[in-house]
Protein backbone atom coordinates (compact mmCIF):
# COMPACT_ATOMS: atom_id res chain seq x y z
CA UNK A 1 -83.94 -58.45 232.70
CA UNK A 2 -86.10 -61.76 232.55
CA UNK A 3 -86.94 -63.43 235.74
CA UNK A 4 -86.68 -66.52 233.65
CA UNK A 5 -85.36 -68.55 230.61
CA UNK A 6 -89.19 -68.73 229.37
CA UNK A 7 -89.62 -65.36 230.11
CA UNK A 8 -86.44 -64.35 228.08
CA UNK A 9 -87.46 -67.17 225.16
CA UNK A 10 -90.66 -65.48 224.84
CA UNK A 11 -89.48 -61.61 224.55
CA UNK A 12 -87.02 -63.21 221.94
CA UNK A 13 -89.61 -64.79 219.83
CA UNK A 14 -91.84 -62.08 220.09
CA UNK A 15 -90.46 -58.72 220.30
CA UNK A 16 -87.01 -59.87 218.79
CA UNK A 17 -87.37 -62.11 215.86
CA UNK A 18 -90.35 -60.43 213.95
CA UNK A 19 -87.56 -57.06 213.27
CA UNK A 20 -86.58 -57.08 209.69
CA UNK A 21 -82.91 -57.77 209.61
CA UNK A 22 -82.25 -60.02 212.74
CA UNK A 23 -80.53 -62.86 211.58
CA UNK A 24 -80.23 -64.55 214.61
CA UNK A 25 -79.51 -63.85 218.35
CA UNK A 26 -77.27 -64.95 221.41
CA UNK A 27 -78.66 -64.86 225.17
CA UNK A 28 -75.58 -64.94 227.87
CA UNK A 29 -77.12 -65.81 231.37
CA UNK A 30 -74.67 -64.46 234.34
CA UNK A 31 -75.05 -66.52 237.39
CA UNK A 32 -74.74 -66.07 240.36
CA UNK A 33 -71.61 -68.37 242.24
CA UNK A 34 -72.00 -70.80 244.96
CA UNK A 35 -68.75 -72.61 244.29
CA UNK A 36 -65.31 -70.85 243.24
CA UNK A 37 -62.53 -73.44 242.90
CA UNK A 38 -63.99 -76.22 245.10
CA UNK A 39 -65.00 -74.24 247.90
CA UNK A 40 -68.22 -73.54 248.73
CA UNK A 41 -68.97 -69.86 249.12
CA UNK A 42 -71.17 -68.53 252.16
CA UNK A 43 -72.57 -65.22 252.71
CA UNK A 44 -70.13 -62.98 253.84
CA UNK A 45 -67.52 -65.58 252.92
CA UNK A 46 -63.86 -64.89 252.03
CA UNK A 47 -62.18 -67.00 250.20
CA UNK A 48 -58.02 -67.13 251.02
CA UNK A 49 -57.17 -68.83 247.43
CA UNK A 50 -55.02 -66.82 244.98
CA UNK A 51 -57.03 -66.39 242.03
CA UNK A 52 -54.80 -67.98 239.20
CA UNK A 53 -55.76 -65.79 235.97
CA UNK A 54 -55.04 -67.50 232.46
């Protein structure tokens, strides 16, 4: 895992791209929540809200 978005630009460009037969390539980043439906989560936090799931 990349400590940063340069960090993960760079292993794409240079360990990724140069493979014969990569078209192309998609970078999810997962992070991490500080808000959840208005309400600002704290350490150890619970939130009481019903999650509503679509």
């Amino acid at each position: 895992m990349g400590n940063s978005m340069h960090e993960i630009a760079d292993f794409v460009t240079q360990k990724l791209a140069p493979i014969e037969g990569v078209r192309g390539t998609m970078t999810h980043f997962l992070l991490k929540k500080y808000k959840e439906d208005g309400e600002i989560l704290e350490d150890g936090g619970k939130n009481e809200r019903q999650p509503v799931i679509l």
